[in-house]
C-alpha atoms as a PDB file:
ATOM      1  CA  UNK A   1      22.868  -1.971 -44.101  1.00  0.00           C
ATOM      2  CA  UNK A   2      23.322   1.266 -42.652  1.00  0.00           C
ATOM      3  CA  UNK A   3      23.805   2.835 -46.178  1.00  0.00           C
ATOM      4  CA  UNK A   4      20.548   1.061 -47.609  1.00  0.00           C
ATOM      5  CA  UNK A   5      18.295   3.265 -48.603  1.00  0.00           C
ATOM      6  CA  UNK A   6      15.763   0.624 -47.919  1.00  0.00           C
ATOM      7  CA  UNK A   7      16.394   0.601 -44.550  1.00  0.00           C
ATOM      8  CA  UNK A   8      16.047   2.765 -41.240  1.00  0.00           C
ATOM      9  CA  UNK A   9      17.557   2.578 -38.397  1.00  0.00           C
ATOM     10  CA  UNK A  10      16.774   4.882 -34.792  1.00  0.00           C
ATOM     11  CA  UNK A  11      19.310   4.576 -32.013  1.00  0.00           C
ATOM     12  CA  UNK A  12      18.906   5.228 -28.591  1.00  0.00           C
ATOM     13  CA  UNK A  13      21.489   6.063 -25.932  1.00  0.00           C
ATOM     14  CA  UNK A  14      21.802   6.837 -21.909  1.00  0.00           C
ATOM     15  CA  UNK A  15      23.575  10.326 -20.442  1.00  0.00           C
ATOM     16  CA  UNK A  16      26.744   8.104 -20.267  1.00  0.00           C
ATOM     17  CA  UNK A  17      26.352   6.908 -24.562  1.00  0.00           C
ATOM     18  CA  UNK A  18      25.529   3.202 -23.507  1.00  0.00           C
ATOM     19  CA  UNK A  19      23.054   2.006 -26.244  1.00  0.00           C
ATOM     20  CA  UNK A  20      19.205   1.188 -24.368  1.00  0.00           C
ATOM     21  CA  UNK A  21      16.901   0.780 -27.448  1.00  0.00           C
ATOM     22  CA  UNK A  22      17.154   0.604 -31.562  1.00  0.00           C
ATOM     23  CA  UNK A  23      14.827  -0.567 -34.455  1.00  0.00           C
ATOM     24  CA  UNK A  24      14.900  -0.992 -37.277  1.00  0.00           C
ATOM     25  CA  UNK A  25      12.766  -0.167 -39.876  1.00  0.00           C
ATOM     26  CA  UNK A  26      12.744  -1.952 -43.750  1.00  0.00           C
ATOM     27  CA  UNK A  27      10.335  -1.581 -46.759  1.00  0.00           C
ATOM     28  CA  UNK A  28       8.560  -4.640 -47.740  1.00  0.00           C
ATOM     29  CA  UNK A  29       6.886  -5.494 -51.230  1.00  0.00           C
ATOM     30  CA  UNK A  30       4.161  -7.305 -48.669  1.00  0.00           C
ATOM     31  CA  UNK A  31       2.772  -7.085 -44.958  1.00  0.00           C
ATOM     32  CA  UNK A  32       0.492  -9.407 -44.211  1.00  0.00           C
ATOM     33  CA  UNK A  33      -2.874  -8.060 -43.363  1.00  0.00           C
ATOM     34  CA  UNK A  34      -1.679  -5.020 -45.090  1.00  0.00           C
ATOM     35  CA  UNK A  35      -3.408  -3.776 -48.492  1.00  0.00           C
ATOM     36  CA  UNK A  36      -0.925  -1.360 -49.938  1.00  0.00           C
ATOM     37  CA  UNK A  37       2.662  -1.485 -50.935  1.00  0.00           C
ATOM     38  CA  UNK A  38       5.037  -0.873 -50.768  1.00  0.00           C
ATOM     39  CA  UNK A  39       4.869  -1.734 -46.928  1.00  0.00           C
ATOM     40  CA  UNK A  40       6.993  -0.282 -43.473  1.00  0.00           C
ATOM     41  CA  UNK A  41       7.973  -2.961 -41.299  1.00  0.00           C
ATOM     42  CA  UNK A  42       9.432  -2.931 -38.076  1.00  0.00           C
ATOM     43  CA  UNK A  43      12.583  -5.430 -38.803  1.00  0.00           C
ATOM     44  CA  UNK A  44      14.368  -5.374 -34.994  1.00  0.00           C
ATOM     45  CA  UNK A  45      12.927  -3.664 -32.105  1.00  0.00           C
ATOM     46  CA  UNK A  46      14.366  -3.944 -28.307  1.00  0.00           C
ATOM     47  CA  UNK A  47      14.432  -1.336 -25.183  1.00  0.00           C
ATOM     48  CA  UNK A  48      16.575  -2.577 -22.851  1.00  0.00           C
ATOM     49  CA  UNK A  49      14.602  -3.948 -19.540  1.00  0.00           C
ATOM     50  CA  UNK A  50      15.637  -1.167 -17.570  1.00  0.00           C
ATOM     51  CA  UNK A  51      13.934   1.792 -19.228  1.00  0.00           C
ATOM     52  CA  UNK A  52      10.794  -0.069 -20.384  1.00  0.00           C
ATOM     53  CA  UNK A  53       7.078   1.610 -19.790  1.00  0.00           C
ATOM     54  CA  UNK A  54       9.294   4.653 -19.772  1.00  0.00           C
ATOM     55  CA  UNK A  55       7.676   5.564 -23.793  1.00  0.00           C
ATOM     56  CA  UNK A  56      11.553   4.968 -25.405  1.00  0.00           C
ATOM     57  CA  UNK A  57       9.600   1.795 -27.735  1.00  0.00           C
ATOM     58  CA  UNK A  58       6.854   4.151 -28.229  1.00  0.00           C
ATOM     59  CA  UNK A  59       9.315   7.210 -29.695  1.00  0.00           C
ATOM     60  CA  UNK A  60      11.115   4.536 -31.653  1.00  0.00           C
ATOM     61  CA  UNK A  61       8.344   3.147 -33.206  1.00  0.00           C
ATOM     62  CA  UNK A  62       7.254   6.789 -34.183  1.00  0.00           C
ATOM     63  CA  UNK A  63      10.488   7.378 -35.851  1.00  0.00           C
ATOM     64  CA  UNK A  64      10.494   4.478 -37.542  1.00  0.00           C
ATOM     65  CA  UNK A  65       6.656   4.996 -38.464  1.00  0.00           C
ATOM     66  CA  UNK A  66       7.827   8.652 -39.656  1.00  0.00           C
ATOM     67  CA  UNK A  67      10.496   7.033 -41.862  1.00  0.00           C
ATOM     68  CA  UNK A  68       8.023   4.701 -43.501  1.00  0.00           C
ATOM     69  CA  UNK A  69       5.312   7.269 -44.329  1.00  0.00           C
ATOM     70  CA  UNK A  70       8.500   9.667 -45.651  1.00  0.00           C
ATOM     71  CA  UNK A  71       9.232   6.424 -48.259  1.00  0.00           C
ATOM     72  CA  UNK A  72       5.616   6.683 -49.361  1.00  0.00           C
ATOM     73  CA  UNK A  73       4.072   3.586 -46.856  1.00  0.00           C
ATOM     74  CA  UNK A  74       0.602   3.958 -45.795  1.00  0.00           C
ATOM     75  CA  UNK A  75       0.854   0.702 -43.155  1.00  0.00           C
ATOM     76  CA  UNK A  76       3.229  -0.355 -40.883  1.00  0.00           C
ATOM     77  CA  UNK A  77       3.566  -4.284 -40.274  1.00  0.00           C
ATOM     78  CA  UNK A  78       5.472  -6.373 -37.624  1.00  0.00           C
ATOM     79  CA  UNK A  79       5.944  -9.591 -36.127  1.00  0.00           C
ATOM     80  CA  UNK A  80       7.237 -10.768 -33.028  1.00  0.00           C
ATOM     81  CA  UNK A  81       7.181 -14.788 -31.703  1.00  0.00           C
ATOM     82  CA  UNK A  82       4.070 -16.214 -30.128  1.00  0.00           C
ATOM     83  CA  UNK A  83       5.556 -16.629 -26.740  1.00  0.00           C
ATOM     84  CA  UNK A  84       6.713 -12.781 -26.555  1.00  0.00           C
ATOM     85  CA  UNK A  85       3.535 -11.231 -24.616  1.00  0.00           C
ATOM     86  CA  UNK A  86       5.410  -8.091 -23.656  1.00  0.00           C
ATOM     87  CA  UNK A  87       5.919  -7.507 -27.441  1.00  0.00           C
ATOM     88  CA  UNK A  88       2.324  -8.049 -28.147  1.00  0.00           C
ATOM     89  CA  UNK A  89       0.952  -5.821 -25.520  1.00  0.00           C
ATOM     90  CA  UNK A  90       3.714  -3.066 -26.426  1.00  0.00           C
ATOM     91  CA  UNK A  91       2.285  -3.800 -30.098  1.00  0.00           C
ATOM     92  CA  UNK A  92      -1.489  -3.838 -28.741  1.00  0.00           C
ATOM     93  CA  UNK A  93      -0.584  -0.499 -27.037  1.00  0.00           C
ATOM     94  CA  UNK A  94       0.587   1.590 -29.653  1.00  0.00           C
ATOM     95  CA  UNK A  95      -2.399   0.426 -31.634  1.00  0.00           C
ATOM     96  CA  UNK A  96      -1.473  -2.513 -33.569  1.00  0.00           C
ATOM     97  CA  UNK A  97      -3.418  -5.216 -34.200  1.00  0.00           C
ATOM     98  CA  UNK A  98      -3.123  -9.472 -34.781  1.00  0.00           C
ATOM     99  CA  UNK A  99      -3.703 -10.330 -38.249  1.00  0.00           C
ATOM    100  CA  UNK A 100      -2.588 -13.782 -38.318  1.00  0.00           C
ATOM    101  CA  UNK A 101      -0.191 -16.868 -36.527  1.00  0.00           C
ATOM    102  CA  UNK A 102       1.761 -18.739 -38.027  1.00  0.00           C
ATOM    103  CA  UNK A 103       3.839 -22.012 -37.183  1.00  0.00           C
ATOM    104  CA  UNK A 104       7.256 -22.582 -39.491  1.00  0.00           C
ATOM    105  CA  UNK A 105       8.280 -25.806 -40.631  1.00  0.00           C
ATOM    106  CA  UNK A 106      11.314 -27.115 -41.524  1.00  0.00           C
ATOM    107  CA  UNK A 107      12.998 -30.797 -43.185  1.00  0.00           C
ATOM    108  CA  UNK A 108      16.535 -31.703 -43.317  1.00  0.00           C
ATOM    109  CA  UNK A 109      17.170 -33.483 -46.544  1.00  0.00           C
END
C-alpha cells in the first residue's frame, strides 16, 4: 500500500515520535454525491483523543485534499458510521456535507 500510487498516506507524530493522527487518502472511480471522477476519498482518518480540536484532523485532511487535487480530483468524498457524531461534526466543520445513509445487509448461505 505504501508504494501504490493510488494511494496517500499523511502521518503524524508527537516531540517524542509516538504516532497521534494518519489518513489515508485513495482515488475512487465513484463518490457518491460526487459528479466527477476520478474521485479523492478519505479511506482511514483518526487523531488520537488527546490532541483533538487542536486542528491536527484539519491539516491532515488538507494534505490529503492537496494529494487528491495533485492526482487530478476535483471532489473529495468520505464516510464514516452513523453512530460516529464526532466524525460528522469534524466532517461538518471542515465543510463537508451529508449526501446520503445507508444501512448494509448481509445473508449467510
Amino acid at each position: 500500500l505504501l508504494n501504490d500510487s493510488d494511494a496517500g498516506i499523511f502521518v503524524a507524530s508527537n516531540s517524542q515520535g509516538q504516532l497521534i493522527g494518519f489518513i489515508e487518502a485513495g482515488l475512487r472511480d465513484y463518490g457518491e454525491g460526487c459528479n466527477t471522477s476520478p474521485v479523492g476519498y478519505i479511506e482511514a482518518w483518526y487523531v488520537d483523543p488527546h490532541v483533538r480540536g487542536q486542528k491536527l484532523g484539519r491539516d491532515l485532511i488538507l494534505a490529503a485534499e492537496g494529494w487528491a487535487r495533485e492526482h487530478g480530483c476535483n471532489e473529495m468524498a468520505s464516510d464514516t458510521w452513523l453512530d460516529n457524531e464526532a466524525s460528522i461534526q469534524a466532517h461538518y466543520k471542515l465543510g463537508y456535507w451529508e449526501v446520503e445513509r445507508l444501512v448494509h445487509f448481509v445473508k449467510h448461505l
